[in-house]
Structure formats: structure tokens, C-alpha cells
PDB file of N, CA and C in Angstrom:
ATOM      1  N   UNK A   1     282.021 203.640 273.935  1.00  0.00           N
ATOM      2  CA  UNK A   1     280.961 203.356 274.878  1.00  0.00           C
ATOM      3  C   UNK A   1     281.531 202.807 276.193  1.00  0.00           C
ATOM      4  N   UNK A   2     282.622 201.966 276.056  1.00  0.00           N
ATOM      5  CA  UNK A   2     283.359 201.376 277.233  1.00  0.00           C
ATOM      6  C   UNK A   2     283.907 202.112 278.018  1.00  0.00           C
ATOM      7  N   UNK A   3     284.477 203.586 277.621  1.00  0.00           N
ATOM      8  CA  UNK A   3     285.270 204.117 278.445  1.00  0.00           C
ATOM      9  C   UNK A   3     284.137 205.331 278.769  1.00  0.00           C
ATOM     10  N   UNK A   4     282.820 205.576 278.132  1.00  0.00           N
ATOM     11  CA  UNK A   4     281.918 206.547 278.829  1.00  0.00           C
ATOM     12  C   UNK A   4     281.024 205.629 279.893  1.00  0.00           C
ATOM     13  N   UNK A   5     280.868 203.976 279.978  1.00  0.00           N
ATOM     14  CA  UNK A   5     280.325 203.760 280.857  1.00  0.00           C
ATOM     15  C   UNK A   5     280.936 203.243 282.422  1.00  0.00           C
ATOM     16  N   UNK A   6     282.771 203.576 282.351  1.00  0.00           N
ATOM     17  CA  UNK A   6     283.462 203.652 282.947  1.00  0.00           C
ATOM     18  C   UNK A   6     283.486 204.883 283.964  1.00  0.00           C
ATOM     19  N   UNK A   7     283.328 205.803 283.182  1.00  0.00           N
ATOM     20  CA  UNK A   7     283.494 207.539 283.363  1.00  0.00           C
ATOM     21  C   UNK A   7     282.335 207.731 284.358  1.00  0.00           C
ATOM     22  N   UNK A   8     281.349 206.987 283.467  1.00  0.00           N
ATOM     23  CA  UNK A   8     279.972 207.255 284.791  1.00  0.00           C
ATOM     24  C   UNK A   8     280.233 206.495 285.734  1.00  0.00           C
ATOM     25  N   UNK A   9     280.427 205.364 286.016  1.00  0.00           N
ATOM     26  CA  UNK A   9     280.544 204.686 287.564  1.00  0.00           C
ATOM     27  C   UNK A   9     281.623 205.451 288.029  1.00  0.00           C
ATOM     28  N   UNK A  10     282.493 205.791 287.782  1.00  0.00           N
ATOM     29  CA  UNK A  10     283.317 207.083 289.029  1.00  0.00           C
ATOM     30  C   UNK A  10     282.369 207.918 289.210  1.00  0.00           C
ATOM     31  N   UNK A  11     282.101 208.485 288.071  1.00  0.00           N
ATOM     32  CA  UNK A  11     280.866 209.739 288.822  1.00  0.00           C
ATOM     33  C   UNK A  11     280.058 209.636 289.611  1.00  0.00           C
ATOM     34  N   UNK A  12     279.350 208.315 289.435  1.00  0.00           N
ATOM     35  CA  UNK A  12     278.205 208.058 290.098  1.00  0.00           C
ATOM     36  C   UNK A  12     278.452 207.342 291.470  1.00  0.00           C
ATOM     37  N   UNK A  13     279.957 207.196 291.734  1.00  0.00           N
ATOM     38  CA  UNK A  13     280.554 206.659 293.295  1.00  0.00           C
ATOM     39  C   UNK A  13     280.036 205.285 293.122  1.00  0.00           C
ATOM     40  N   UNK A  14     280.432 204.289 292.580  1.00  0.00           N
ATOM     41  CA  UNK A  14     280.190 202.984 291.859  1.00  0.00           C
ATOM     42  C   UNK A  14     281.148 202.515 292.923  1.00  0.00           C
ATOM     43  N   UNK A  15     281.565 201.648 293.448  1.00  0.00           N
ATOM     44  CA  UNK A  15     282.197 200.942 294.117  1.00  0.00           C
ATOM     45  C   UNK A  15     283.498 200.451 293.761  1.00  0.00           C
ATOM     46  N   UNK A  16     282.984 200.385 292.190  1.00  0.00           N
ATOM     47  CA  UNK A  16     284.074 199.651 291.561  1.00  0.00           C
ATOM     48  C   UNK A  16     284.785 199.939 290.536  1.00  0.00           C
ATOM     49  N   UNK A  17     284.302 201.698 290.800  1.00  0.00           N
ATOM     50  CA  UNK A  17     285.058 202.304 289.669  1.00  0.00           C
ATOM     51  C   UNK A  17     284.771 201.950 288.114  1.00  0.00           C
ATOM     52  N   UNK A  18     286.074 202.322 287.720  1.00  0.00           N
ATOM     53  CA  UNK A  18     286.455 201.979 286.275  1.00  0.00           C
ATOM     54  C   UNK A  18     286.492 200.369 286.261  1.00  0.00           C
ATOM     55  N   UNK A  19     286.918 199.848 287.703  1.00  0.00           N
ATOM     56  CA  UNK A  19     286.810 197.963 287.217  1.00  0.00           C
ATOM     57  C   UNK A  19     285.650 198.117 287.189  1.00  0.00           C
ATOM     58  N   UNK A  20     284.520 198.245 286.519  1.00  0.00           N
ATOM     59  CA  UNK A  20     283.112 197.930 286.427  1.00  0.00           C
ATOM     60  C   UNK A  20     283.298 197.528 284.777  1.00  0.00           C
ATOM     61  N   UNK A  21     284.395 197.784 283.784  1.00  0.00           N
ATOM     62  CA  UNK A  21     284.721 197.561 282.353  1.00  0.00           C
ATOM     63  C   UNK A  21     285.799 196.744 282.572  1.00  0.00           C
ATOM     64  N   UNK A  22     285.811 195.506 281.497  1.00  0.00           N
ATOM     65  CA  UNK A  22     286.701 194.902 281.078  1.00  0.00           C
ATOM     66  C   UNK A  22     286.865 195.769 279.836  1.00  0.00           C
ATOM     67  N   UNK A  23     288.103 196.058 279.256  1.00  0.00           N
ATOM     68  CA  UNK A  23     288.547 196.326 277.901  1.00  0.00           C
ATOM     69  C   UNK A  23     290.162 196.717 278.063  1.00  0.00           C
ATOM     70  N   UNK A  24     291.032 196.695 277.365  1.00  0.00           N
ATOM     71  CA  UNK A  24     292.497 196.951 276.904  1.00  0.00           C
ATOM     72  C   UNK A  24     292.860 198.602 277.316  1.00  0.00           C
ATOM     73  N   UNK A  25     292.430 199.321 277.463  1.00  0.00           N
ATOM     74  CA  UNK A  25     292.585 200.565 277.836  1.00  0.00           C
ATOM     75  C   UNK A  25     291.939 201.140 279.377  1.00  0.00           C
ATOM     76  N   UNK A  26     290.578 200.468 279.682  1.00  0.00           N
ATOM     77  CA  UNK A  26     290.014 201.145 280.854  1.00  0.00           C
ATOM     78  C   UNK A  26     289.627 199.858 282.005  1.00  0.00           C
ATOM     79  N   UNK A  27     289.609 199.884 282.680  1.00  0.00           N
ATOM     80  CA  UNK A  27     289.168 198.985 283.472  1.00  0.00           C
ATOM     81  C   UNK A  27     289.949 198.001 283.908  1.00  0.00           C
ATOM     82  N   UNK A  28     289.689 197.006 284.051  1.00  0.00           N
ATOM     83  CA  UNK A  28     290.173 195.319 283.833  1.00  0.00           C
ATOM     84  C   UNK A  28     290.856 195.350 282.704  1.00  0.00           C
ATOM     85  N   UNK A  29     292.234 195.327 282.313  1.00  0.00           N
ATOM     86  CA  UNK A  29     292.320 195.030 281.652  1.00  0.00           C
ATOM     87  C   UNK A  29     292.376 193.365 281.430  1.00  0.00           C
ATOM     88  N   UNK A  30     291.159 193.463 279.988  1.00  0.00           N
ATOM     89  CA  UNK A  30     290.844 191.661 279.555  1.00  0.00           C
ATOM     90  C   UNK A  30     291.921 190.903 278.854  1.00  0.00           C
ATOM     91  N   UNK A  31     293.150 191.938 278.372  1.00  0.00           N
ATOM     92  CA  UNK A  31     293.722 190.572 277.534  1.00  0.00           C
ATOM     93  C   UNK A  31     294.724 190.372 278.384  1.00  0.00           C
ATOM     94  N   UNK A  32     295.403 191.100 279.300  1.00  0.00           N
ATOM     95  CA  UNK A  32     296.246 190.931 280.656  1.00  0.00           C
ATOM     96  C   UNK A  32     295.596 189.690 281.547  1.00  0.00           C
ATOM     97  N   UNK A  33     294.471 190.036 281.873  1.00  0.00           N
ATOM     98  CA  UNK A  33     293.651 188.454 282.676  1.00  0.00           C
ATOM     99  C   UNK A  33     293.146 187.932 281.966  1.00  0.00           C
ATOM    100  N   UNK A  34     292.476 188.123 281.148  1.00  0.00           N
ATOM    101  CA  UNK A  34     291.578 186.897 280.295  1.00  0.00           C
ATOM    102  C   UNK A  34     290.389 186.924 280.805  1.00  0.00           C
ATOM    103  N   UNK A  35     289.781 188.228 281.265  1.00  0.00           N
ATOM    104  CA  UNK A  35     288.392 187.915 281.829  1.00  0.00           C
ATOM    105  C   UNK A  35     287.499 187.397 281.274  1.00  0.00           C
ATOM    106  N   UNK A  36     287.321 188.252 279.999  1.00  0.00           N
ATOM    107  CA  UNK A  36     286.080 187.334 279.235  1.00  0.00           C
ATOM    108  C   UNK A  36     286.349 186.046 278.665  1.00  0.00           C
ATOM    109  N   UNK A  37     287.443 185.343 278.610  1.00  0.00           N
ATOM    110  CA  UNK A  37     287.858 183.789 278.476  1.00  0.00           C
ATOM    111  C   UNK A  37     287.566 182.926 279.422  1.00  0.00           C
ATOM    112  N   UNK A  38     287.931 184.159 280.700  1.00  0.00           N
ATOM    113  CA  UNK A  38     287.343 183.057 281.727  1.00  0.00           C
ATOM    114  C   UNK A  38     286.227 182.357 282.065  1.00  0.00           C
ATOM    115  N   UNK A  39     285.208 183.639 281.458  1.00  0.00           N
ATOM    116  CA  UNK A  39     283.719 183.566 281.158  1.00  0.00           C
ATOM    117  C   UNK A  39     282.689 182.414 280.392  1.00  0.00           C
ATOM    118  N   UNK A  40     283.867 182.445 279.088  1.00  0.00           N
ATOM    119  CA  UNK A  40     283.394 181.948 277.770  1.00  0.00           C
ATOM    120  C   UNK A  40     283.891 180.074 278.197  1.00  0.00           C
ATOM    121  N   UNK A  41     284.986 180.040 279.244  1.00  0.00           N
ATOM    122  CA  UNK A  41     285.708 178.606 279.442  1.00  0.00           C
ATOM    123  C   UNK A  41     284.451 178.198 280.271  1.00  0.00           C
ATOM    124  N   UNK A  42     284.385 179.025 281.406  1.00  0.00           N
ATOM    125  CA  UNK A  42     283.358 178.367 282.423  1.00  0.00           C
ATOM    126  C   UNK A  42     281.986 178.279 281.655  1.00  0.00           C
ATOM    127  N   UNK A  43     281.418 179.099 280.789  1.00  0.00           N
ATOM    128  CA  UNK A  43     280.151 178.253 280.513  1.00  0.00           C
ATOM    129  C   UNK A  43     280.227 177.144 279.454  1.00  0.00           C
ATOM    130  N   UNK A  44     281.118 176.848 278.400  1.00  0.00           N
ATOM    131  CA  UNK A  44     281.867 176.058 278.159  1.00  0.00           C
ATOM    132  C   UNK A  44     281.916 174.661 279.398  1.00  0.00           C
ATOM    133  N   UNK A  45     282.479 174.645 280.145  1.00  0.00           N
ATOM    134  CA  UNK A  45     282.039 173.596 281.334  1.00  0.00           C
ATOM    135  C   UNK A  45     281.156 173.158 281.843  1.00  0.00           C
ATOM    136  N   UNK A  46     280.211 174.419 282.005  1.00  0.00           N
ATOM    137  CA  UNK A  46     278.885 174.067 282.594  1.00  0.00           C
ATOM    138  C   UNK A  46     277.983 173.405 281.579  1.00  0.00           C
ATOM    139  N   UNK A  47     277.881 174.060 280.334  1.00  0.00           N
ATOM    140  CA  UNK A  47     277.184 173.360 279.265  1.00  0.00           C
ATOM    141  C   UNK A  47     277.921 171.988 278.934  1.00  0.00           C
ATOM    142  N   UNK A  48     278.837 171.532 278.726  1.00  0.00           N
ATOM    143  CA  UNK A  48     279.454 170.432 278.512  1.00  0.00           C
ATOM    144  C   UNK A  48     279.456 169.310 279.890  1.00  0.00           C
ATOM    145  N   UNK A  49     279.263 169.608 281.116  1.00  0.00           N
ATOM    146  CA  UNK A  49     278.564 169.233 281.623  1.00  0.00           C
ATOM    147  C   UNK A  49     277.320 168.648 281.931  1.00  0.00           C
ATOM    148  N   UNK A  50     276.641 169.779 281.797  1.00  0.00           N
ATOM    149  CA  UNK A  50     274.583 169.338 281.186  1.00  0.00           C
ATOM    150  C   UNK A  50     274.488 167.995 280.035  1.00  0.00           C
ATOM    151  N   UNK A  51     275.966 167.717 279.277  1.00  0.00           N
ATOM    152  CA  UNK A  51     275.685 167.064 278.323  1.00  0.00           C
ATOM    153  C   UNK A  51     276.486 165.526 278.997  1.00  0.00           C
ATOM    154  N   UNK A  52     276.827 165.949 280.044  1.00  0.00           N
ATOM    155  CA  UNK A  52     277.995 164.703 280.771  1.00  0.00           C
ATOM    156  C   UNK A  52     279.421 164.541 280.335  1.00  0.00           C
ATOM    157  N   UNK A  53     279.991 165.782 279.565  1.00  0.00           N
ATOM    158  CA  UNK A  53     281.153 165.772 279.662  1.00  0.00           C
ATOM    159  C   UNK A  53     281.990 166.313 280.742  1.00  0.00           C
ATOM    160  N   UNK A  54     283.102 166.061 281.473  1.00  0.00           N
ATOM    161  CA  UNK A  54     284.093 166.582 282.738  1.00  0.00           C
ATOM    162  C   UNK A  54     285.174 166.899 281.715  1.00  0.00           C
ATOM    163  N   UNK A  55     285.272 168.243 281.505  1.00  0.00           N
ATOM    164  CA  UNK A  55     286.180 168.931 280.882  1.00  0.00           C
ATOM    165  C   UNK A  55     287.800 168.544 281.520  1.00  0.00           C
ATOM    166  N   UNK A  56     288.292 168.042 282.935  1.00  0.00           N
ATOM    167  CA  UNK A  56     288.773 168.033 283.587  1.00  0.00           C
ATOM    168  C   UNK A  56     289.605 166.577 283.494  1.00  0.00           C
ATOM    169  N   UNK A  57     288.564 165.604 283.138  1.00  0.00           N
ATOM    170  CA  UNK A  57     289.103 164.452 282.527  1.00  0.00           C
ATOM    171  C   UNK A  57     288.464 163.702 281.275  1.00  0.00           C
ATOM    172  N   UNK A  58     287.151 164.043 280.421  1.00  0.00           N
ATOM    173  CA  UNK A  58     286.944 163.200 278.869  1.00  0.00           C
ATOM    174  C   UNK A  58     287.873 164.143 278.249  1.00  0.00           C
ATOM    175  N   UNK A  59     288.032 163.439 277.076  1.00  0.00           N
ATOM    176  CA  UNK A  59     288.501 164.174 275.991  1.00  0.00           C
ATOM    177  C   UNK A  59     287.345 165.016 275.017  1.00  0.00           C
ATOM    178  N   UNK A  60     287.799 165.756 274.479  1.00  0.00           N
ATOM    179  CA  UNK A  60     286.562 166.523 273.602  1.00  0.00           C
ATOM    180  C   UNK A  60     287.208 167.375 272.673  1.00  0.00           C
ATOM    181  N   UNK A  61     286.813 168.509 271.758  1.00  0.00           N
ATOM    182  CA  UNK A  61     287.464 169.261 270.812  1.00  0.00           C
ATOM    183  C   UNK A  61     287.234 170.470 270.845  1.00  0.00           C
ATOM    184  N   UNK A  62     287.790 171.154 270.237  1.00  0.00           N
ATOM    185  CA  UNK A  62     287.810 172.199 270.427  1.00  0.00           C
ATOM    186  C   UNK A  62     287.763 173.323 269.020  1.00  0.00           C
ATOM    187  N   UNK A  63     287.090 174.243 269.031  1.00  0.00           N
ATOM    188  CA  UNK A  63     286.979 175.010 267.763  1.00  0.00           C
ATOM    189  C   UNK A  63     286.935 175.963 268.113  1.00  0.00           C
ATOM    190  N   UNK A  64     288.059 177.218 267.535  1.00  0.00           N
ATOM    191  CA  UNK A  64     287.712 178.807 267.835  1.00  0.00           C
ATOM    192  C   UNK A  64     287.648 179.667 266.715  1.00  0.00           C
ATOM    193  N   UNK A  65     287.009 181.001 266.725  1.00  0.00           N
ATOM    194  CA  UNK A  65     286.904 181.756 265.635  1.00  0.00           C
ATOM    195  C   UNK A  65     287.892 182.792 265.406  1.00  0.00           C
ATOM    196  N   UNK A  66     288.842 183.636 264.697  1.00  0.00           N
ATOM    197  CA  UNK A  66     289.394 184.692 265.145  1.00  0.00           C
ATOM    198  C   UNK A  66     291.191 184.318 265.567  1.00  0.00           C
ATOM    199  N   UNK A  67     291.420 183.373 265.728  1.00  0.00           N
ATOM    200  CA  UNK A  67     292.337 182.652 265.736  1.00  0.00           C
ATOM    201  C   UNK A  67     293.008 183.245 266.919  1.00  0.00           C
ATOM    202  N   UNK A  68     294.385 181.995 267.594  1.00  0.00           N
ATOM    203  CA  UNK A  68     294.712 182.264 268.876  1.00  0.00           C
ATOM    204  C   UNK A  68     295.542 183.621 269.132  1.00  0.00           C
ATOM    205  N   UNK A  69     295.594 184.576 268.212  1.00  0.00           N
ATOM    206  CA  UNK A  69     296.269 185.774 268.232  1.00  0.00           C
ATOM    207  C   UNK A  69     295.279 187.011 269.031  1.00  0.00           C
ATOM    208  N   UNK A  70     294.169 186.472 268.784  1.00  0.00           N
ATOM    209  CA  UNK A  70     292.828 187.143 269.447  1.00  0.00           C
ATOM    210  C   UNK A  70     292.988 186.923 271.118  1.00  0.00           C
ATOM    211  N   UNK A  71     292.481 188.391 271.644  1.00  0.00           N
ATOM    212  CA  UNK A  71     292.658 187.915 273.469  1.00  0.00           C
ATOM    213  C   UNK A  71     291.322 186.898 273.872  1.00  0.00           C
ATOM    214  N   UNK A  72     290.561 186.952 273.455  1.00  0.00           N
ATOM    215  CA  UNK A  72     289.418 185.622 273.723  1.00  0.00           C
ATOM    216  C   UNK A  72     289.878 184.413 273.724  1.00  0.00           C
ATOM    217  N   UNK A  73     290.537 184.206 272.446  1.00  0.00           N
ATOM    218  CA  UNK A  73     290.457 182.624 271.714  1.00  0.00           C
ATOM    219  C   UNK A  73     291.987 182.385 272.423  1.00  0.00           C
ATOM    220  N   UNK A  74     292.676 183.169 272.381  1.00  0.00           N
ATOM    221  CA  UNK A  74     294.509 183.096 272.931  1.00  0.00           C
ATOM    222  C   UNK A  74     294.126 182.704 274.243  1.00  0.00           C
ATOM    223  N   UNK A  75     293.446 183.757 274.893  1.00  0.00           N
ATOM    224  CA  UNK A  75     293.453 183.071 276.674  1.00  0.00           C
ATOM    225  C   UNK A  75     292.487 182.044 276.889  1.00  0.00           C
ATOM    226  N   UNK A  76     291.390 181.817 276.006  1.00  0.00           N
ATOM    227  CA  UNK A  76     290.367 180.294 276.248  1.00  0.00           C
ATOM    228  C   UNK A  76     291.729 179.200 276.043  1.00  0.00           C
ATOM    229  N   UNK A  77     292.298 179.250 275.070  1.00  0.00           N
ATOM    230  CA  UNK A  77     293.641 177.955 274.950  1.00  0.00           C
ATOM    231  C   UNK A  77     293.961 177.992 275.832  1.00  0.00           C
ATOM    232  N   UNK A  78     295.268 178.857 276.437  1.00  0.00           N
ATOM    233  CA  UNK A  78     295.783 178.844 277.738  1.00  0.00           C
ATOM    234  C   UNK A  78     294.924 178.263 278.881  1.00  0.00           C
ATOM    235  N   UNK A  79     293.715 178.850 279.083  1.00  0.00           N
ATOM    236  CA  UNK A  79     292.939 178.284 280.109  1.00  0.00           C
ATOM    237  C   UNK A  79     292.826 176.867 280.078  1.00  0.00           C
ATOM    238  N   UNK A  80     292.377 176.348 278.606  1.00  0.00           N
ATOM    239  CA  UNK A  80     291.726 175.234 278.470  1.00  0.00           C
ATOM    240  C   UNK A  80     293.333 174.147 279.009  1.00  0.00           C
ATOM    241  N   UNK A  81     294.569 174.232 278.385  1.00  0.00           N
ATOM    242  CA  UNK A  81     295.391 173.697 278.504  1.00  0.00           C
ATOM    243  C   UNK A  81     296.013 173.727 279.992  1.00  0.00           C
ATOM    244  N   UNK A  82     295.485 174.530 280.686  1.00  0.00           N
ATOM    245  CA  UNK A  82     295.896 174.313 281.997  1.00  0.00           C
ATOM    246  C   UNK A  82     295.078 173.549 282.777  1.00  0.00           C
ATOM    247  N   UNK A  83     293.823 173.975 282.796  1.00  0.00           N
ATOM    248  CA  UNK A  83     292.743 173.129 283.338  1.00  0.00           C
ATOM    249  C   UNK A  83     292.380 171.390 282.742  1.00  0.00           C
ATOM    250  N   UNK A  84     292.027 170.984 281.405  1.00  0.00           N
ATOM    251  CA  UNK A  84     292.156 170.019 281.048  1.00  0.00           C
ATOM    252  C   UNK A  84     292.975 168.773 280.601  1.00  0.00           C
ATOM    253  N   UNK A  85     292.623 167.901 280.496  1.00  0.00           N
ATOM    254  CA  UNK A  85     293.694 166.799 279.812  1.00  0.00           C
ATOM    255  C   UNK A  85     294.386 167.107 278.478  1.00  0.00           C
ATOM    256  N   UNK A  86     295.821 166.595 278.966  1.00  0.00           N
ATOM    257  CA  UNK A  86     296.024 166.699 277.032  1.00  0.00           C
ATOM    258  C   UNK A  86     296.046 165.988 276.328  1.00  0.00           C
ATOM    259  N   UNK A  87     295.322 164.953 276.470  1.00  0.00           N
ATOM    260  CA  UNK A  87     295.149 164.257 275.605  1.00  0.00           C
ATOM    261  C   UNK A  87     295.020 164.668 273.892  1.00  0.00           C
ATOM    262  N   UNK A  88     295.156 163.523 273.032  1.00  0.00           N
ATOM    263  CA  UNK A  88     295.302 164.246 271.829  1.00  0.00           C
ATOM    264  C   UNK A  88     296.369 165.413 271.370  1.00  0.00           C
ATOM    265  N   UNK A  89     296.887 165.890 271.808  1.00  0.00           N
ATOM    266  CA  UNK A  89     298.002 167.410 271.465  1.00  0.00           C
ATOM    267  C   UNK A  89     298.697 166.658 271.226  1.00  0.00           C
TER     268      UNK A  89
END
């Protein structure tokens, strides 16, 4: 489905091409950037926020599914460890 709704935004003179897909073969590739981590970190912030946490400096925890071998959960770590405290590690 990813690489036929790729196929149509060229056809259809999309602006943005094939980057209109994140996936490992067409588009963006996501596990090269971490797009959808980047996604999943920032609302992650924003919601932890709403609750009065600053990802940036409280401490807090962390739980992933799929383990860090996965391009989601592998690049949310990376992200998280660059952006936050390390406290605890």
C-alpha cells in the first residue's frame, strides 16, 4: 500500500513525490531518520507536559514495546537520550 500510495503522488504531480511515504524502501526513509520516532517522542512531550512533566529536565520512565532492535523504539531511545536528562542510567 506504501509504495502504491507513493506511485500515485508522482503521478498525480504531488510536490513531494515519493517523500509523501515514510517506509525502508520508498520515500523517507524512517529507520535512516527516525521519522516516525520523531513523531511518537514529540507527542510523548507534549502529553507529558499537559501533565507538568519537562522531559528536558524531571526525571520520568520509560517503557517500549518491540524492543530497541525495532526502528521506532531504537530511534525513540536515541532521541530520548539526546534530548533528556540522564538521570537514573
Amino acid at each position: 500500500m506504501i509504495e502504491f500510495i507513493a506511485r500515485q503522488s508522482v503521478k498525480r504531480g504531488y510536490i513531494l513525490g515519493i517523500g509523501i511515504m515514510s517506509s525502508k524502501e520508498i520515500g523517507i526513509n524512517h529507520k535512516e531518520y527516525g521519522v516516525t520516532s520523531r513523531g511518537v517522542i514529540k507527542f510523548a512531550e507534549v502529553a507529558m507536559r499537559e501533565i507538568g512533566i519537562d522531559i528536558r529536565r524531571d526525571s520520568f520512565s520509560v517503557r517500549f514495546t518491540g524492543g530497541p532492535n525495532g526502528d521506532v523504539a531504537g530511534n525513540s531511545m536515541r532521541l530520548l537520550l539526546e534530548r533528556c536528562p540522564r538521570q537514573g542510567f
